[in-house]
Protein backbone atom coordinates (compact mmCIF):
# COMPACT_ATOMS: atom_id res chain seq x y z
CA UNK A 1 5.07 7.09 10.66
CA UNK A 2 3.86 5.82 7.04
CA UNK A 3 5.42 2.42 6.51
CA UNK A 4 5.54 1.76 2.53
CA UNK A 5 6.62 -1.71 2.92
CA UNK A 6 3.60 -2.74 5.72
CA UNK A 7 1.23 -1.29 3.22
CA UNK A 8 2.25 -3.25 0.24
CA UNK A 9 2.14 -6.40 1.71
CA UNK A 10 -1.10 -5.59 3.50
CA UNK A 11 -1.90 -5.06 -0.39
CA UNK A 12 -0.76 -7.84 -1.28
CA UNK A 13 -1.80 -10.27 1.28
CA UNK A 14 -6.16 -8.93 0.40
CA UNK A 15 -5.05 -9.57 -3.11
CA UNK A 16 -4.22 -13.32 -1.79
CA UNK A 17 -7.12 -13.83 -0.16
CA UNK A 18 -9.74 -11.96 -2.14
CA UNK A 19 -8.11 -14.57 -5.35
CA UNK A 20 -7.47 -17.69 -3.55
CA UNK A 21 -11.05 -19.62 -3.47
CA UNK A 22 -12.57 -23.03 -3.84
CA UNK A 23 -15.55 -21.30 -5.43
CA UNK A 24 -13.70 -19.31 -8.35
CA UNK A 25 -15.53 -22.17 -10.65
CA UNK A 26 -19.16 -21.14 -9.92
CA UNK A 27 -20.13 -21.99 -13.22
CA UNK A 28 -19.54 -25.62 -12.46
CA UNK A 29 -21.16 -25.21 -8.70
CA UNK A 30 -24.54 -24.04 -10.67
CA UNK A 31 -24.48 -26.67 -13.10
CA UNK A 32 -24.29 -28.95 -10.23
CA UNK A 33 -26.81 -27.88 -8.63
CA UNK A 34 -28.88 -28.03 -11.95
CA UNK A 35 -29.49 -25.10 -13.44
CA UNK A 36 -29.08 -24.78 -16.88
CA UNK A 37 -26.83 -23.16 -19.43
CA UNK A 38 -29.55 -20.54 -19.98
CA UNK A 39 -29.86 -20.07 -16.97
CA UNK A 40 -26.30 -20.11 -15.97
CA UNK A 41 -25.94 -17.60 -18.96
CA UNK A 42 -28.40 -15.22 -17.31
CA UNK A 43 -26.63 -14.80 -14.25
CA UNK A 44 -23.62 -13.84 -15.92
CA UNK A 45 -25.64 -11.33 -17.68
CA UNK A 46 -26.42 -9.82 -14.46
CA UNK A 47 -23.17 -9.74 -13.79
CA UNK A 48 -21.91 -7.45 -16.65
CA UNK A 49 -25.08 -4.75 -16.54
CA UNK A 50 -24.28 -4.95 -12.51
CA UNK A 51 -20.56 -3.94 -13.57
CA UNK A 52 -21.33 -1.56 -16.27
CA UNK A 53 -23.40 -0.08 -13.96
CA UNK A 54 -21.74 0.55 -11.03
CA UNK A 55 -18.32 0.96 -12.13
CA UNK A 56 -18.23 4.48 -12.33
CA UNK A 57 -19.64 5.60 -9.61
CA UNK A 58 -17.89 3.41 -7.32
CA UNK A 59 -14.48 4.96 -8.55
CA UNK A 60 -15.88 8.07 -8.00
CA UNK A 61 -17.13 7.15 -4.47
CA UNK A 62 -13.17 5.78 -3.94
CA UNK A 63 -12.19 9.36 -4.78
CA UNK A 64 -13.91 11.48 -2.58
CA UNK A 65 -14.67 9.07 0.67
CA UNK A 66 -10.97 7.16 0.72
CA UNK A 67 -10.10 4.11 -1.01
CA UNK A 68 -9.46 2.09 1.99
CA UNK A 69 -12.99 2.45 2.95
CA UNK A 70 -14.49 1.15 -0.55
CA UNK A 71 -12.09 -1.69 -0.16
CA UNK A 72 -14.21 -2.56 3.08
CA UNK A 73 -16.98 -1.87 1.39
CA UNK A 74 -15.95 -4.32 -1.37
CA UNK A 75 -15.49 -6.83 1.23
CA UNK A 76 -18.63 -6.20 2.94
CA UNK A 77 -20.48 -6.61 -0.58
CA UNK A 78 -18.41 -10.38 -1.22
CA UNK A 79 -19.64 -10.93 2.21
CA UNK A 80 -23.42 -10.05 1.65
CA UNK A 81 -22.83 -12.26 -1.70
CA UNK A 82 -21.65 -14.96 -0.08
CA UNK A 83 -24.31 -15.62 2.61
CA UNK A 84 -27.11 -15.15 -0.32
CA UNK A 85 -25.57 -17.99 -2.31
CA UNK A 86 -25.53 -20.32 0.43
CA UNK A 87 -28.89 -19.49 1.15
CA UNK A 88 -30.27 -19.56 -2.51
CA UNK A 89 -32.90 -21.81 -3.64
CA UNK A 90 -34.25 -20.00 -7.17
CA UNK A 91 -32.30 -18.41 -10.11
CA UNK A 92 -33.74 -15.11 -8.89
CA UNK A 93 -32.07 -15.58 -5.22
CA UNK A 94 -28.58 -16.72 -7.59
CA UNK A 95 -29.02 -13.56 -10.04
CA UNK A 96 -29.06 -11.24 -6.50
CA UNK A 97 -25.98 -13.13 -5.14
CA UNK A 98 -23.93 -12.33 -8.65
CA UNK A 99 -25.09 -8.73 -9.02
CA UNK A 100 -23.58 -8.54 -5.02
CA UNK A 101 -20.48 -10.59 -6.44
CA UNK A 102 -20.23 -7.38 -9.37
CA UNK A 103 -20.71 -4.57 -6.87
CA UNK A 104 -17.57 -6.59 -4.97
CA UNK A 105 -15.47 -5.93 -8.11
CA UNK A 106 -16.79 -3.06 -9.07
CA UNK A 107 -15.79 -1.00 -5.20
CA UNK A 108 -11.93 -2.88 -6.02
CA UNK A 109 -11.15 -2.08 -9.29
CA UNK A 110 -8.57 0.28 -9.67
CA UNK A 111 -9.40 1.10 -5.94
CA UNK A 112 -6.29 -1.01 -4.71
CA UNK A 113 -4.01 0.35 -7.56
CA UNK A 114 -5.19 4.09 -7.01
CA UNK A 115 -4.40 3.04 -2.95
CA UNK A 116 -1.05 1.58 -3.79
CA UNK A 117 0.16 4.52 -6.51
CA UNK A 118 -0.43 6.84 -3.98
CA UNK A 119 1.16 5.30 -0.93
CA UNK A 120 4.42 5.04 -3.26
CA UNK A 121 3.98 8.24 -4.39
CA UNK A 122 4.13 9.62 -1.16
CA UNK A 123 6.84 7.40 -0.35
CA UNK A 124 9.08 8.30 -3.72
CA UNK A 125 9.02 5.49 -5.00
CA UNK A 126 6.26 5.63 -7.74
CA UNK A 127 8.60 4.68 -10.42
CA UNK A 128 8.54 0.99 -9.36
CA UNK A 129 4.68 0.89 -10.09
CA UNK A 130 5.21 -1.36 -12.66
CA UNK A 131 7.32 -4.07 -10.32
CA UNK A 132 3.77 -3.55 -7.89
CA UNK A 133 1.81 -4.20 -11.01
CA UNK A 134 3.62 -6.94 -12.15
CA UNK A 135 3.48 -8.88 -8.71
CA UNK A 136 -0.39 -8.69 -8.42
CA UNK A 137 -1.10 -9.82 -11.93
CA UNK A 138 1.24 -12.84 -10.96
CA UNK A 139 -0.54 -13.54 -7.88
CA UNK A 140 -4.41 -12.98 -9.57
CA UNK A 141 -2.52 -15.41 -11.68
CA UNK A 142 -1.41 -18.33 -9.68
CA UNK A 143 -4.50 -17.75 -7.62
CA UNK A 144 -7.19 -18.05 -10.05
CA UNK A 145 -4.97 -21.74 -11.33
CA UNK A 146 -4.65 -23.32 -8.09
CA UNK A 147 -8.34 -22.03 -7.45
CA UNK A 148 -9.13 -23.75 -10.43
CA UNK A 149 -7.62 -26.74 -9.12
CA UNK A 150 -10.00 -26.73 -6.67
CA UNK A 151 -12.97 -26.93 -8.23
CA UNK A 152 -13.23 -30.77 -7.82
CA UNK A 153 -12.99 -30.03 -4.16
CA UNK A 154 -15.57 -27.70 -3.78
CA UNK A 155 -18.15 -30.40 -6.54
CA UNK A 156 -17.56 -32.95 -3.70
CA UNK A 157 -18.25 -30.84 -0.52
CA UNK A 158 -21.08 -29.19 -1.79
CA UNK A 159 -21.64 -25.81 -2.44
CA UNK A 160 -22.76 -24.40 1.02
CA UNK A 161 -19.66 -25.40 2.41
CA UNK A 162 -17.87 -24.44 0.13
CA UNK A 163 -19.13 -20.76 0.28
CA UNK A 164 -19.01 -20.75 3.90
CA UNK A 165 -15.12 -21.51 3.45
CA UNK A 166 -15.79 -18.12 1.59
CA UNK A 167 -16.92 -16.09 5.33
CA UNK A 168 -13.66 -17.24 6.79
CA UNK A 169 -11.67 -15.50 4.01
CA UNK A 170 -13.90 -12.29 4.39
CA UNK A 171 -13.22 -12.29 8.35
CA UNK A 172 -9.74 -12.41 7.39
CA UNK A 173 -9.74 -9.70 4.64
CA UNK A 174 -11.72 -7.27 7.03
CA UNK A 175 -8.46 -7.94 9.49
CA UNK A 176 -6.39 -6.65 6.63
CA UNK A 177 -8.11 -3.93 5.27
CA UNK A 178 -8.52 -2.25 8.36
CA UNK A 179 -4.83 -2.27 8.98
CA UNK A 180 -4.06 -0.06 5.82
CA UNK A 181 -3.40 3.42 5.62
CA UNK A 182 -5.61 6.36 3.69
CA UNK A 183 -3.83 8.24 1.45
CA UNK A 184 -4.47 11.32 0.14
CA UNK A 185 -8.39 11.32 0.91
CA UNK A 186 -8.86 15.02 0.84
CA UNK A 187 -12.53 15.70 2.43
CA UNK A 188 -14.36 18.78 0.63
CA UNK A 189 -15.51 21.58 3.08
CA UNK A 190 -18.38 20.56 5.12
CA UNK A 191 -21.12 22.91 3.58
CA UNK A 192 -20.58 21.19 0.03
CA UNK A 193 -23.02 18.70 -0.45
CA UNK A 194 -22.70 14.80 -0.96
CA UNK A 195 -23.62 15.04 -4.48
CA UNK A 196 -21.74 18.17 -5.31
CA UNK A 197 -18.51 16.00 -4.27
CA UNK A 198 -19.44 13.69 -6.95
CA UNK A 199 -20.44 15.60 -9.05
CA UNK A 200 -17.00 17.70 -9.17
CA UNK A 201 -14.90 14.33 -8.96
CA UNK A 202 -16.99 13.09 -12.06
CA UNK A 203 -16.49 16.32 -14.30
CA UNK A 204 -12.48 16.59 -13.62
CA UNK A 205 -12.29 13.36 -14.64
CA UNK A 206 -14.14 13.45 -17.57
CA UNK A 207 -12.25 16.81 -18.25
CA UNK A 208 -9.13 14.87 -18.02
CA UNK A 209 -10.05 12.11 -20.26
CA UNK A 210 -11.13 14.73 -22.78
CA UNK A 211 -7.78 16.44 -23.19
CA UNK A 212 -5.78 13.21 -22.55
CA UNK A 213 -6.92 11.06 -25.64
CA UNK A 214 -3.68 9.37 -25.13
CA UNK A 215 -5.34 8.14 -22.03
CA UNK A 216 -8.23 6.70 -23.75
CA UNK A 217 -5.87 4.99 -26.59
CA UNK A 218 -3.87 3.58 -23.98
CA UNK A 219 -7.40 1.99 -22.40
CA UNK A 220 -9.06 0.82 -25.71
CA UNK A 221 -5.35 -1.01 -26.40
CA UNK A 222 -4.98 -3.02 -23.08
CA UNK A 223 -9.04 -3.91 -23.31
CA UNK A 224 -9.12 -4.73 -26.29
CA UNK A 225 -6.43 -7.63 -25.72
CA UNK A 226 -7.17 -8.63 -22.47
CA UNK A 227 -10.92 -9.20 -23.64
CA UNK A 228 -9.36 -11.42 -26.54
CA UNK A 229 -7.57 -13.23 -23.61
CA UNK A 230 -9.85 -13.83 -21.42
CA UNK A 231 -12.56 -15.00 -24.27
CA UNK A 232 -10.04 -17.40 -25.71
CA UNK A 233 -9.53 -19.12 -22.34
CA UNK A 234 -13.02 -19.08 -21.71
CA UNK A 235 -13.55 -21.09 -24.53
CA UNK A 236 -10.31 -23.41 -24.11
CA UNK A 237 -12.48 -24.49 -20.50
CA UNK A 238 -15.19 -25.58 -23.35
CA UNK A 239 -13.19 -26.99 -26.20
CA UNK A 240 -10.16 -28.80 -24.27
CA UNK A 241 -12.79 -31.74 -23.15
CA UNK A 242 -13.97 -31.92 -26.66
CA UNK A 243 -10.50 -32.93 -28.14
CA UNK A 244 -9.35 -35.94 -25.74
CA UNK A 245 -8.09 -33.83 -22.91
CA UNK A 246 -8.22 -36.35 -19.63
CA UNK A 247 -10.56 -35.07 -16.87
CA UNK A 248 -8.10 -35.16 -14.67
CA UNK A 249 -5.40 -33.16 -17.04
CA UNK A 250 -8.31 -30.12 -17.36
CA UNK A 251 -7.38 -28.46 -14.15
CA UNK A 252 -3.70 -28.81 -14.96
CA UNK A 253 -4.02 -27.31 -18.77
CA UNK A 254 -6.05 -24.35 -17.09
CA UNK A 255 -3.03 -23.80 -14.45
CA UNK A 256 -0.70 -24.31 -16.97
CA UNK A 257 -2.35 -21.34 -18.93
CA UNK A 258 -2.82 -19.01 -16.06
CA UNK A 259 0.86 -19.35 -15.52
CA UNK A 260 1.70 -18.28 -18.88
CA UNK A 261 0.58 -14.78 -17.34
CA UNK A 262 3.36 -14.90 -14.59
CA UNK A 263 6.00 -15.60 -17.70
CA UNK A 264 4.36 -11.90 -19.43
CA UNK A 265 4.57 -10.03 -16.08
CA UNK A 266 7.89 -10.72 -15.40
CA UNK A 267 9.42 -10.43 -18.81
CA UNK A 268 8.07 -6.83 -19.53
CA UNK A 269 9.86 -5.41 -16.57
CA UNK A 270 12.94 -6.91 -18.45
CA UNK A 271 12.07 -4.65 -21.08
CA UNK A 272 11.74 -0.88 -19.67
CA UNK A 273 13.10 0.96 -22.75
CA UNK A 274 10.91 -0.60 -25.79
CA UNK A 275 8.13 1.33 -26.82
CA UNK A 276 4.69 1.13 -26.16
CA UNK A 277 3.44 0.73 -29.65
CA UNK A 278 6.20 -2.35 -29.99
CA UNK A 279 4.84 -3.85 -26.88
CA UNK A 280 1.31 -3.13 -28.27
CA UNK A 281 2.43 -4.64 -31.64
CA UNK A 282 4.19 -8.11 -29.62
CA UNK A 283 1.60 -8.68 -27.61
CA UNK A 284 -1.53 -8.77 -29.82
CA UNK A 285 0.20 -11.01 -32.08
CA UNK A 286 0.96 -13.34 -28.77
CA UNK A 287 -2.92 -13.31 -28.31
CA UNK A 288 -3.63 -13.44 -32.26
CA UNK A 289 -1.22 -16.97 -31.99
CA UNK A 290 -3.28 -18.29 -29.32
CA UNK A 291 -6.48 -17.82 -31.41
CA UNK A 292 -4.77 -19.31 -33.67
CA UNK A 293 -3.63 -22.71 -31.64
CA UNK A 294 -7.62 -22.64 -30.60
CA UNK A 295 -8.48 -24.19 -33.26
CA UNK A 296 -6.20 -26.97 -33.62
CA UNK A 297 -7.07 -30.67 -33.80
CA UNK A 298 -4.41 -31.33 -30.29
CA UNK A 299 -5.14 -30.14 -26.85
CA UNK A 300 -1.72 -30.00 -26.32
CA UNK A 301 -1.10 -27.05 -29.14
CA UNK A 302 -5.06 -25.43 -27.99
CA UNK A 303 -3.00 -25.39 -24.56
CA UNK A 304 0.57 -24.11 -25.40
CA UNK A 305 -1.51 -21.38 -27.46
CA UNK A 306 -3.52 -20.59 -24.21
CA UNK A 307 -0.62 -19.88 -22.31
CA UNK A 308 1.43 -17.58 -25.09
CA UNK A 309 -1.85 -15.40 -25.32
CA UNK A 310 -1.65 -15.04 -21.59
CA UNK A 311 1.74 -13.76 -21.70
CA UNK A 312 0.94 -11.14 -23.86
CA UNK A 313 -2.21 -10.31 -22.14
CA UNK A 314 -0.18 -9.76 -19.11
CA UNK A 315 2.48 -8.14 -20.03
CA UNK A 316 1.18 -5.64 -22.12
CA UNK A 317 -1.65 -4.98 -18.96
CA UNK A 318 1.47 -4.35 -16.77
CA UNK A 319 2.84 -1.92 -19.04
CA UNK A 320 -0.09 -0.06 -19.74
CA UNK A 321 -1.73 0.40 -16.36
CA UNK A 322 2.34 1.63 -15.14
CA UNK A 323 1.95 4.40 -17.69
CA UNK A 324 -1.62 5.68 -16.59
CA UNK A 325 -1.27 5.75 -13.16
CA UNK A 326 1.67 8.43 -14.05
CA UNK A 327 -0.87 10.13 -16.25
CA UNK A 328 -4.13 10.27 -13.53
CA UNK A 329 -4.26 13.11 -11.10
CA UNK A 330 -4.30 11.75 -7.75
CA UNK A 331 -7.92 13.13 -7.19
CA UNK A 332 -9.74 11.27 -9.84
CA UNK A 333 -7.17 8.27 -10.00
CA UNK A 334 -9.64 5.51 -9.33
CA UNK A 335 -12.37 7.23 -10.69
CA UNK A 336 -10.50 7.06 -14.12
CA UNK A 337 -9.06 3.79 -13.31
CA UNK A 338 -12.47 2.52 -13.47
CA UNK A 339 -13.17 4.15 -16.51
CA UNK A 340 -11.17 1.42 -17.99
CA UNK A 341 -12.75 -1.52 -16.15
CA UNK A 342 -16.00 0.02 -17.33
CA UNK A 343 -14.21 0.24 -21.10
CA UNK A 344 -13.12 -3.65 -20.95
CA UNK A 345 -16.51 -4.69 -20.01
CA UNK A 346 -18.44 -2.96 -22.78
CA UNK A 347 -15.36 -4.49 -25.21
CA UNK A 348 -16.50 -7.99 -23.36
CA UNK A 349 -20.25 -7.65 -24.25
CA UNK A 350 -19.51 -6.58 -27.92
CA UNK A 351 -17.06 -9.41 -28.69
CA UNK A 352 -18.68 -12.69 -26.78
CA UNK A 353 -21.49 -12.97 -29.74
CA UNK A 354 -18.70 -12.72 -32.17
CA UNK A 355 -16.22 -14.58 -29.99
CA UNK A 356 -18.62 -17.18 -29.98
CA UNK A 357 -18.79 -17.88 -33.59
CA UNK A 358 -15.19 -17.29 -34.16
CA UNK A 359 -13.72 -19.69 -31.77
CA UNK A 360 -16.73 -22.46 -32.98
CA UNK A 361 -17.14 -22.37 -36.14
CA UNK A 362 -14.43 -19.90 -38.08
């Protein structure tokens, strides 16, 4: 019998896990290790083309195969990832590692949400979406600080040990994964070929998204934002030394920040009746304010701003990925859920040149 309740928290525990690392600050592990910024810079180039991509397909491959199994697959890419790293010696061997780490995000994204819509779907209770939403945007949240904390930690130990902390966690996560439950993964008849079942998955998506422009609003909106977010805070990681912030208060401004997230996930469930374009409204000004704060002469107000442009990040995220999930068809739900991962990254590569002058020099 389908247990709704085992399946969250199965959910939520791989969300724990897959967030909670000593290595979520590789850009400080490489520097270490003494590569450059350039070359630092590269790898995270890989990165995004990896993402851009990949992400498609993979949410097509969620579609038709199941989405627990690209979850495993996800692991079994972090996995692959992992062992490179530890083994790297070149920025070639580093560049494979991080394309490995993008193929890891790219078979999750959405995948979990499409998995989790579903499972309360069938369980009637798909109106509290947004509740599941909010709780795994507060626990990316609180995850990615403490990880953050961490990052001394993992400076001192070294870097191979501290990615082979990183095997234990994907021993673990294989555990969990394998204890969820597929949901609605409807096989095509056995004559149809592998690449017709993409194919078709592919076009009814694409169909969708061309009659549903609301759809694509919705997507460009959240995007849009979060990219604004997560450059800004980017940047704060940069700029808070610069102004007189103590070494040791870094890690806690960065938490601090992260936490301003929870505050935006838990206050838009407070408000179920205003309107999207409100929240839309709210919330880019929240992010605006931050941008804002950036460029103040006190850590302390660069910080505060940090944290107000992650509550509106968040909660307008929550609110917007509650309303598509109503809107997908079940059948192409990750597929088009990646369609707006794939839409936030291209909104990334556009706005880091300009982001880059704008939080330096405007």
């Amino acid at each position: 019998m389908f247990n709704i309740r085992k399946q969250l928290s199965r959910l939520y525990l791989s969300s724990v896990i897959s967030n909670l690392t000593i290595t979520g600050a590789w850009l400080a592990i490489l520097a270490s290790r003494g590569f450059s910024l350039v070359e630092i810079g590269i790898s995270e180039t890989v990165f995004h083309i990896t993402s851009i991509i990949f992400e498609l397909p993979s949410g097509v491959m969620a579609d038709v195969f199941g989405r627990k199994k690209m979850l495993i697959v996800s692991n079994i890419m972090y996995t692959i990832a992992t062992l490179i790293m530890i083994a790297s010696n070149s920025l070639f061997t580093v560049c494979l590692s991080i394309a490995f780490h993008a193929l890891t995000y790219n078979f999750s994204s959405g995948t979990g949400d499409a998995l989790a819509y579903d499972s309360m779907k069938k369980a009637r209770i798909h109106s509290k979406f947004e509740r599941y939403e909010s709780n795994q945007l507060i626990i990316y949240r609180v995850c990615t600080g403490i990880s953050t904390l961490c990052a001394g930690f993992a400076l001192t130990i070294g870097y191979k040990l501290a990615y082979a902390t990183d095997l234990i966690a994907c021993a673990a996560q294989f555990i969990v994964l394998s204890t969820l439950t597929e949901v609605n993964a409807k096989e095509k008849a056995d004559e149809q070929r592998l690449f017709a079942k993409l194919a078709e998955c592919f076009r009814e998506s694409f169909r969708f998204l061309k009659e549903a422009k609301k759809a694509l609003g919705l997507m460009f909106c959240n995007s849009f934002v979060g990219a604004l977010d997560i450059l800004l805070l980017f940047f704060l990681q940069a700029k808070l030394p610069e102004k007189g912030i103590p070494k040791w208060g870094l890690g806690v401004a960065l938490l601090f920040m992260e936490l301003g997230g929870v505050v935006g996930s838990k206050l838009i469930l407070r408000l179920p009746k205003v309107g999207y374009k409100m929240i839309f409204a709210v919330t880019s000004a929240l992010v605006l304010t931050g941008i804002f704060a950036e460029h103040s002469r006190s850590f302390v107000i660069m910080a505060i701003g940090g944290f107000i442009a992650a509550v509106g990040d968040d909660a307008l995220q929550v609110r917007t990925n509650a309303k598509l999930q109503k809107m997908f068809p079940s059948e192409q739900r990750a597929t088009l859920t990646s369609v707006e991962s794939f839409t936030f990254s291209v909104i990334m590569i556009v706005l880091s040149p300009l982001a880059g002058f704008v939080f330096t020099y405007w």
